[in-house]
PDB file of N, CA and C in Angstrom:
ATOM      1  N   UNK A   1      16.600   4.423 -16.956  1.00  0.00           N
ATOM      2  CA  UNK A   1      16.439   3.496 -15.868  1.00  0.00           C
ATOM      3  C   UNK A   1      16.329   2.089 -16.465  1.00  0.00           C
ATOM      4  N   UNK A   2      17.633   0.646 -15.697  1.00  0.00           N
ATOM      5  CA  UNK A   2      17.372  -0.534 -16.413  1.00  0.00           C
ATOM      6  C   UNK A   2      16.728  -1.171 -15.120  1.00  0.00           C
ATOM      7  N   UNK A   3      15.754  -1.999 -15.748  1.00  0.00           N
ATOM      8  CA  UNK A   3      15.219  -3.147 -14.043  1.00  0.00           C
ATOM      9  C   UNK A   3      15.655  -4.495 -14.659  1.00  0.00           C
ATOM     10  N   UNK A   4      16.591  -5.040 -13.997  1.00  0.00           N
ATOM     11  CA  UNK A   4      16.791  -6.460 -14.197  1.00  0.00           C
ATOM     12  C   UNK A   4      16.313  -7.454 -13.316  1.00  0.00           C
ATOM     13  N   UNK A   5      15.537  -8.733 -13.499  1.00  0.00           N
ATOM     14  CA  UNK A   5      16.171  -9.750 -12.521  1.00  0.00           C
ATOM     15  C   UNK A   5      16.924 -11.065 -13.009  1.00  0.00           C
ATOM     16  N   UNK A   6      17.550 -11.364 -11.658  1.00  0.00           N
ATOM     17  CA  UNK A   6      18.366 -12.905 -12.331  1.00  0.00           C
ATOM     18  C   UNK A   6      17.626 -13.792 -11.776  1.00  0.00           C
ATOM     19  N   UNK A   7      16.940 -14.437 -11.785  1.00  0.00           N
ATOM     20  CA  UNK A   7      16.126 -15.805 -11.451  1.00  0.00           C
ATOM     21  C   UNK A   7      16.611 -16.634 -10.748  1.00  0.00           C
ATOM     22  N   UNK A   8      18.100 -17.037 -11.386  1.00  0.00           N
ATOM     23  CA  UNK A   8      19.079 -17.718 -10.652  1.00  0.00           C
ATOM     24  C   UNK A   8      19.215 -17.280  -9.469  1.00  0.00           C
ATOM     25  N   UNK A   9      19.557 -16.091  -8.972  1.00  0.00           N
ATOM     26  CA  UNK A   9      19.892 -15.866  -7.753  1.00  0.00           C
ATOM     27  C   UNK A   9      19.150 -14.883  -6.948  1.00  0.00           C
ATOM     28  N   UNK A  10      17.913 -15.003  -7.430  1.00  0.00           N
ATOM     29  CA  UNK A  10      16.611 -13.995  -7.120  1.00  0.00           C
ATOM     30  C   UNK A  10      16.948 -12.505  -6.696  1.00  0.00           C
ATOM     31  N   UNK A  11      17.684 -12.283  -7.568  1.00  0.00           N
ATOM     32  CA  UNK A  11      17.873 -10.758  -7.503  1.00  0.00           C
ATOM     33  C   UNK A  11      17.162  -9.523  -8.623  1.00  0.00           C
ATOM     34  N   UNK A  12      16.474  -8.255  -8.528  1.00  0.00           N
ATOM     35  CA  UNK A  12      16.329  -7.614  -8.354  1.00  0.00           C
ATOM     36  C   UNK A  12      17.053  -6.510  -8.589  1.00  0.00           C
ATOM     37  N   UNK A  13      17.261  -5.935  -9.847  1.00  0.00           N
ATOM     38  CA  UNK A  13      18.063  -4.659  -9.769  1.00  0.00           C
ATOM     39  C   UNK A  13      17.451  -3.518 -10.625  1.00  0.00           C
ATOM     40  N   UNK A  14      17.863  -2.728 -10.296  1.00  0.00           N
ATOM     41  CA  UNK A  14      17.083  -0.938 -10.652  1.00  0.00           C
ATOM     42  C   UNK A  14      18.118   0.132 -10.504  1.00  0.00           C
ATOM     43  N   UNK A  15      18.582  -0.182 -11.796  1.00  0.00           N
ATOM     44  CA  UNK A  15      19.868   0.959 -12.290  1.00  0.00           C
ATOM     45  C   UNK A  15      19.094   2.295 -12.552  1.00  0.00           C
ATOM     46  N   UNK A  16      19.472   3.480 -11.607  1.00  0.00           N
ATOM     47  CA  UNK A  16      18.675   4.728 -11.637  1.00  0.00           C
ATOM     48  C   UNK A  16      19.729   5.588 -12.343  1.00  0.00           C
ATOM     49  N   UNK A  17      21.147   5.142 -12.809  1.00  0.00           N
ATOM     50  CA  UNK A  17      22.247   6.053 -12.636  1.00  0.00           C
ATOM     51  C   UNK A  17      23.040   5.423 -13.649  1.00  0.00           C
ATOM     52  N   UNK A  18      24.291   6.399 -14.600  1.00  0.00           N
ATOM     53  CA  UNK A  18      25.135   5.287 -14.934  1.00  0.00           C
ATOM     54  C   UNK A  18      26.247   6.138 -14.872  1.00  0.00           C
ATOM     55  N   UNK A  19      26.271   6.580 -12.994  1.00  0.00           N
ATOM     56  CA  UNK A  19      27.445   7.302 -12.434  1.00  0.00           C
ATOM     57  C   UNK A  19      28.363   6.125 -12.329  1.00  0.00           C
ATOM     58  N   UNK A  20      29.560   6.586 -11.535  1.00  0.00           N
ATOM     59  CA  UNK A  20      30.257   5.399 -11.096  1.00  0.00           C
ATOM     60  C   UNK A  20      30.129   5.613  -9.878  1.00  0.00           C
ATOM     61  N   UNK A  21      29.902   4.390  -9.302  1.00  0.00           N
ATOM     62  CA  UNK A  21      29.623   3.677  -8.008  1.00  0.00           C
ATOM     63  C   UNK A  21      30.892   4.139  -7.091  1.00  0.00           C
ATOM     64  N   UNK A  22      30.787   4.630  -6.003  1.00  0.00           N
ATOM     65  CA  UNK A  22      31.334   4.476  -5.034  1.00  0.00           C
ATOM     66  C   UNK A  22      31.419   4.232  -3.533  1.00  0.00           C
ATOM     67  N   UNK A  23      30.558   3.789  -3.445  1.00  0.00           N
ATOM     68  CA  UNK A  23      30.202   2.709  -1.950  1.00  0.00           C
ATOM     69  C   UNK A  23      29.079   2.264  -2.151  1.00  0.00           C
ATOM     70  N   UNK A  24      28.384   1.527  -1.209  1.00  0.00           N
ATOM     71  CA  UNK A  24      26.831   1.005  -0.685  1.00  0.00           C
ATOM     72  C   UNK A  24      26.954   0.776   0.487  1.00  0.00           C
ATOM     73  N   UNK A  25      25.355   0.661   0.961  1.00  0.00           N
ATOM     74  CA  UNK A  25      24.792   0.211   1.973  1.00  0.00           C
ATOM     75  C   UNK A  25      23.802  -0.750   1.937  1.00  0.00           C
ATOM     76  N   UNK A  26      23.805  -1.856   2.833  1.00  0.00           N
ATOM     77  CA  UNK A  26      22.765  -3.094   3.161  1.00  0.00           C
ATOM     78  C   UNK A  26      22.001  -2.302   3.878  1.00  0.00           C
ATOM     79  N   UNK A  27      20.304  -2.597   3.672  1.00  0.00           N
ATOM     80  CA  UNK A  27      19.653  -2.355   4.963  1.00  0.00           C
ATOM     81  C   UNK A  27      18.486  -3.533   4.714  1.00  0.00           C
ATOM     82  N   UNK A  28      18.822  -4.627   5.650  1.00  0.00           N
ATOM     83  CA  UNK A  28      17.880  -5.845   5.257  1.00  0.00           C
ATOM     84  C   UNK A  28      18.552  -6.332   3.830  1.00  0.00           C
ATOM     85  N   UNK A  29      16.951  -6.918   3.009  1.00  0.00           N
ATOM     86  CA  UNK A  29      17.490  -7.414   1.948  1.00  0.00           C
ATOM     87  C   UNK A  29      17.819  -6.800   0.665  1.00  0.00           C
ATOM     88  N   UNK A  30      18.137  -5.085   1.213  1.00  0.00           N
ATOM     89  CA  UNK A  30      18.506  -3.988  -0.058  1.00  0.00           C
ATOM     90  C   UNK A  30      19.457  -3.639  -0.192  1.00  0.00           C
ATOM     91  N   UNK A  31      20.096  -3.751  -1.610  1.00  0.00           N
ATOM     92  CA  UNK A  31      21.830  -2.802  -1.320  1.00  0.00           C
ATOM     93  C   UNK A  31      21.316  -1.780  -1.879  1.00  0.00           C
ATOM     94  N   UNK A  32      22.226  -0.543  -1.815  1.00  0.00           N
ATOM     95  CA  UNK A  32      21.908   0.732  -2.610  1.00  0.00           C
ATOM     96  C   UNK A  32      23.297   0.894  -2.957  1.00  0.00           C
ATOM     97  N   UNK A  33      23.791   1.249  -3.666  1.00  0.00           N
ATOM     98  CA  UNK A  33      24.944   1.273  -4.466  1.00  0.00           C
ATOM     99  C   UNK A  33      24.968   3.298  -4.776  1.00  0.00           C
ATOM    100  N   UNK A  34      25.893   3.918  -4.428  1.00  0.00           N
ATOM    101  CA  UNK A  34      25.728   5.328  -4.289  1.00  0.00           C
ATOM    102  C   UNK A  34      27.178   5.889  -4.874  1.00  0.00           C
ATOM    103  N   UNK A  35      26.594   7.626  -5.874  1.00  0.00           N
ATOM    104  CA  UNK A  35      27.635   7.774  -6.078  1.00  0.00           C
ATOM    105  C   UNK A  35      29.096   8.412  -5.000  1.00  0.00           C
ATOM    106  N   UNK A  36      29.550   9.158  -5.683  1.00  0.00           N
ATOM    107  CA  UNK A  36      30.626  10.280  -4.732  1.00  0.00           C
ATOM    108  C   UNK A  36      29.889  10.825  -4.012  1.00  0.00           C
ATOM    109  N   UNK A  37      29.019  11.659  -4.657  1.00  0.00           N
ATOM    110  CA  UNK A  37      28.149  12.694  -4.448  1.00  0.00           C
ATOM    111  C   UNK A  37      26.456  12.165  -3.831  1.00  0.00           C
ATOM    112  N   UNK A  38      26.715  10.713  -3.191  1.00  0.00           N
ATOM    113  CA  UNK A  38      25.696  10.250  -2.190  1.00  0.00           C
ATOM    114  C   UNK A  38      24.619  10.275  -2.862  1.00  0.00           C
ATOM    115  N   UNK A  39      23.973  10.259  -4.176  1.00  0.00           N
ATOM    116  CA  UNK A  39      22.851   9.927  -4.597  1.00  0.00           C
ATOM    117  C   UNK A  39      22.539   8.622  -5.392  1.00  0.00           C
ATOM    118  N   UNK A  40      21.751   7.786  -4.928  1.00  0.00           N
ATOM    119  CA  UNK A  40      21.570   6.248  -5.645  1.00  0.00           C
ATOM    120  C   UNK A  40      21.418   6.117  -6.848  1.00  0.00           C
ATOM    121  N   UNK A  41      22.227   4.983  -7.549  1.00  0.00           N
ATOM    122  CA  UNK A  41      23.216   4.240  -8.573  1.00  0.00           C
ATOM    123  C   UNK A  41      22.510   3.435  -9.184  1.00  0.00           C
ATOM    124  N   UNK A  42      22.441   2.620  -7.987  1.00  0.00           N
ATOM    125  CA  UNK A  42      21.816   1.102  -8.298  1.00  0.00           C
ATOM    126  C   UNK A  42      20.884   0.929  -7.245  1.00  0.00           C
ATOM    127  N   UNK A  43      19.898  -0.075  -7.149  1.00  0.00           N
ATOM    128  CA  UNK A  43      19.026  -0.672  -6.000  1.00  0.00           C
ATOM    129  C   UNK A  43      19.185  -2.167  -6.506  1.00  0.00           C
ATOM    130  N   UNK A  44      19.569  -3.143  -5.367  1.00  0.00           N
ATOM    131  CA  UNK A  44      19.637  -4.435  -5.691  1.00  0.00           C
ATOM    132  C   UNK A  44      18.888  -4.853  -4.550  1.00  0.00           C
ATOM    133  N   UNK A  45      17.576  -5.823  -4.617  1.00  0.00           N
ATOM    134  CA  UNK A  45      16.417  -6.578  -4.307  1.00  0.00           C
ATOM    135  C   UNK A  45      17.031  -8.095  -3.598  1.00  0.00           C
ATOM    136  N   UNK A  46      17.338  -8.165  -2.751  1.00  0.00           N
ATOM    137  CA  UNK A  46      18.455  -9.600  -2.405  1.00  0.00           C
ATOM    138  C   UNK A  46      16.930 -10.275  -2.170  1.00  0.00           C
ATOM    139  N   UNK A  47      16.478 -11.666  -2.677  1.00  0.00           N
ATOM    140  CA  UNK A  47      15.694 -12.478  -2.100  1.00  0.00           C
ATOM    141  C   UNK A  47      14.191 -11.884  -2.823  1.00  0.00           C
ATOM    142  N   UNK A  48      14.299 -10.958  -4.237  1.00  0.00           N
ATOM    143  CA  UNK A  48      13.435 -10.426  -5.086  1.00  0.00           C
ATOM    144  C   UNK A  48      12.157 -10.768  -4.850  1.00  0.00           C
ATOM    145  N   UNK A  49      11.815 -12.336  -5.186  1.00  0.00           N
ATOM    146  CA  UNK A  49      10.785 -12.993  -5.253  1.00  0.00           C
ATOM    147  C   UNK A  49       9.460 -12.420  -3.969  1.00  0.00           C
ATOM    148  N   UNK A  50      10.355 -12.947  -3.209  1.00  0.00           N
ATOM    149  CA  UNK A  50       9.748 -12.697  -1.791  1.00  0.00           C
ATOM    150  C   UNK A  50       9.525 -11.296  -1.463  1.00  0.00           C
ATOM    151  N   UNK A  51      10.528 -10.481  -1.494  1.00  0.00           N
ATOM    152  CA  UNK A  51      10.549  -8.930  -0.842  1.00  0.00           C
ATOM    153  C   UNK A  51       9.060  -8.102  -2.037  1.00  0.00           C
ATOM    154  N   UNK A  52       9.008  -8.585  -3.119  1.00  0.00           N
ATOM    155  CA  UNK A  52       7.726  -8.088  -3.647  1.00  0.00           C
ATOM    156  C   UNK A  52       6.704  -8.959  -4.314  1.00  0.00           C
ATOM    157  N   UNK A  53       6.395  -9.830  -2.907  1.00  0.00           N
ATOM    158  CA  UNK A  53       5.596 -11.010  -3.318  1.00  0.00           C
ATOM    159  C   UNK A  53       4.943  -9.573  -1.986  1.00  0.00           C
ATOM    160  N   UNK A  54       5.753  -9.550  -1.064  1.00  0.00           N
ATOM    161  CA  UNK A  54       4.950  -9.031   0.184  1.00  0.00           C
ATOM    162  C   UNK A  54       4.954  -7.166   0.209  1.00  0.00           C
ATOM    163  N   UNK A  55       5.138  -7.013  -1.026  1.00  0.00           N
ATOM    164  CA  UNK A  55       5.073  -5.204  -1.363  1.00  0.00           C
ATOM    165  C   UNK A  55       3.731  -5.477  -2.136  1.00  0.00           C
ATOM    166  N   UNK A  56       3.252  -6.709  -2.704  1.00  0.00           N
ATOM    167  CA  UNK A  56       2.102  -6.330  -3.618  1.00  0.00           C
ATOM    168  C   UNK A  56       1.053  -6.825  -2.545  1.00  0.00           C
ATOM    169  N   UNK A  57       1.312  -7.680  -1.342  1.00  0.00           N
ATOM    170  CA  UNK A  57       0.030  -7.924  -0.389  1.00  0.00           C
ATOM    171  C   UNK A  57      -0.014  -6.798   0.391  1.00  0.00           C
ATOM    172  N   UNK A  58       1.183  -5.981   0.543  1.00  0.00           N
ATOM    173  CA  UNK A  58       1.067  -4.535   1.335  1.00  0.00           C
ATOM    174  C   UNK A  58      -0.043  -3.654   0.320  1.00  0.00           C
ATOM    175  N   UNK A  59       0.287  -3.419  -0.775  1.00  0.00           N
ATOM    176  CA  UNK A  59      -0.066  -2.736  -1.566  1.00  0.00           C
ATOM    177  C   UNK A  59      -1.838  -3.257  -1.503  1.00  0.00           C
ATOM    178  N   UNK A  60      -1.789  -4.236  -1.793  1.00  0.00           N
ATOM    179  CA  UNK A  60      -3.678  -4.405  -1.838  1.00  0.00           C
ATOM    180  C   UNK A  60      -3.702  -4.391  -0.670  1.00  0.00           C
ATOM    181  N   UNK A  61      -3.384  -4.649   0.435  1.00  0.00           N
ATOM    182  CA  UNK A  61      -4.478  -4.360   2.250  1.00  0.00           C
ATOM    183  C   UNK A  61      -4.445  -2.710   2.219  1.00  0.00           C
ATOM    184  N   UNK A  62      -3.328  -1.794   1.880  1.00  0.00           N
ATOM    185  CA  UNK A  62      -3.683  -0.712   1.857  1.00  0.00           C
ATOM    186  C   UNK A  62      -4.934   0.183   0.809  1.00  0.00           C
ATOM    187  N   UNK A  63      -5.199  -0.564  -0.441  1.00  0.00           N
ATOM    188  CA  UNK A  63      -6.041  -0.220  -1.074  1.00  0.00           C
ATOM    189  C   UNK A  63      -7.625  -0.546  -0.518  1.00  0.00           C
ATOM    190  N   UNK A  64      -7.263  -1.499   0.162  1.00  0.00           N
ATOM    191  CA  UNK A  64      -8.552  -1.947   0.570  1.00  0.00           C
ATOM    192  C   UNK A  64      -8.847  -1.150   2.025  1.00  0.00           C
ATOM    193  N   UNK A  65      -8.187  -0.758   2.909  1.00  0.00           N
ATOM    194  CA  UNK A  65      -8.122   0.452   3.703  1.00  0.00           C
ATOM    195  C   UNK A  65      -8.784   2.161   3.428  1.00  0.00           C
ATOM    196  N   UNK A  66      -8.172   2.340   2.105  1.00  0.00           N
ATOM    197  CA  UNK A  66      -8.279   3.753   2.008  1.00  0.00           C
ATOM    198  C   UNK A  66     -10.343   3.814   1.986  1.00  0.00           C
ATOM    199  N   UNK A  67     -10.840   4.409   2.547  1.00  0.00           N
ATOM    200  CA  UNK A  67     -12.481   4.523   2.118  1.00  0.00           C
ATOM    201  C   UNK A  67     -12.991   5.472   0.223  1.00  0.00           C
ATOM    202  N   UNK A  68     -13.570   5.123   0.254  1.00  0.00           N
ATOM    203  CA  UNK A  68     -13.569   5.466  -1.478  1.00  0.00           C
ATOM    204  C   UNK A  68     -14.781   7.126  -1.271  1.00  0.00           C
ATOM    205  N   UNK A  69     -14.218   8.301  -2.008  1.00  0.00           N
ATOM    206  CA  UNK A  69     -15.644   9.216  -1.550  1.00  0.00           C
ATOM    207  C   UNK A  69     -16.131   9.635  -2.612  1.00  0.00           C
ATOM    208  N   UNK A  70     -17.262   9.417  -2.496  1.00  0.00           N
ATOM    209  CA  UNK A  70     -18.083  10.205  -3.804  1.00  0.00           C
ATOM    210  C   UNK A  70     -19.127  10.763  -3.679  1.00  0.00           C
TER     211      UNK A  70
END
């Protein structure tokens, strides 16, 4: 698995695969890049910065949610 980003163009990528690509899908600011055989390739992060500026404020309100038991 490679994780790149480009700074320049605030992208985001997460090579899971080093099939060859044969289609994608947008959903919002995600491509998924998929092989023949429909299992993900690539994940590209369009607008990086942002999309996990607001996965890590998700991430702490949910930590702060869960009740702790001991």
């Amino acid at each position: 698995m490679k994780v790149r980003y480009n700074r320049e163009m605030d992208i985001a990528t997460i090579e899971m695969s080093s099939k060859k690509i044969d289609h994608a899908q947008e959903a919002q600011n995600i491509i998924i890049h998929f092989s023949k055989e429909d299992e993900p390739v690539i994940l590209e992060f369009l607008d990086a910065s942002k999309f996990l500026a607001n996965i890590t404020r998700a991430a702490i309100r949910a930590t702060k949610e869960i009740p702790l038991k001991i």
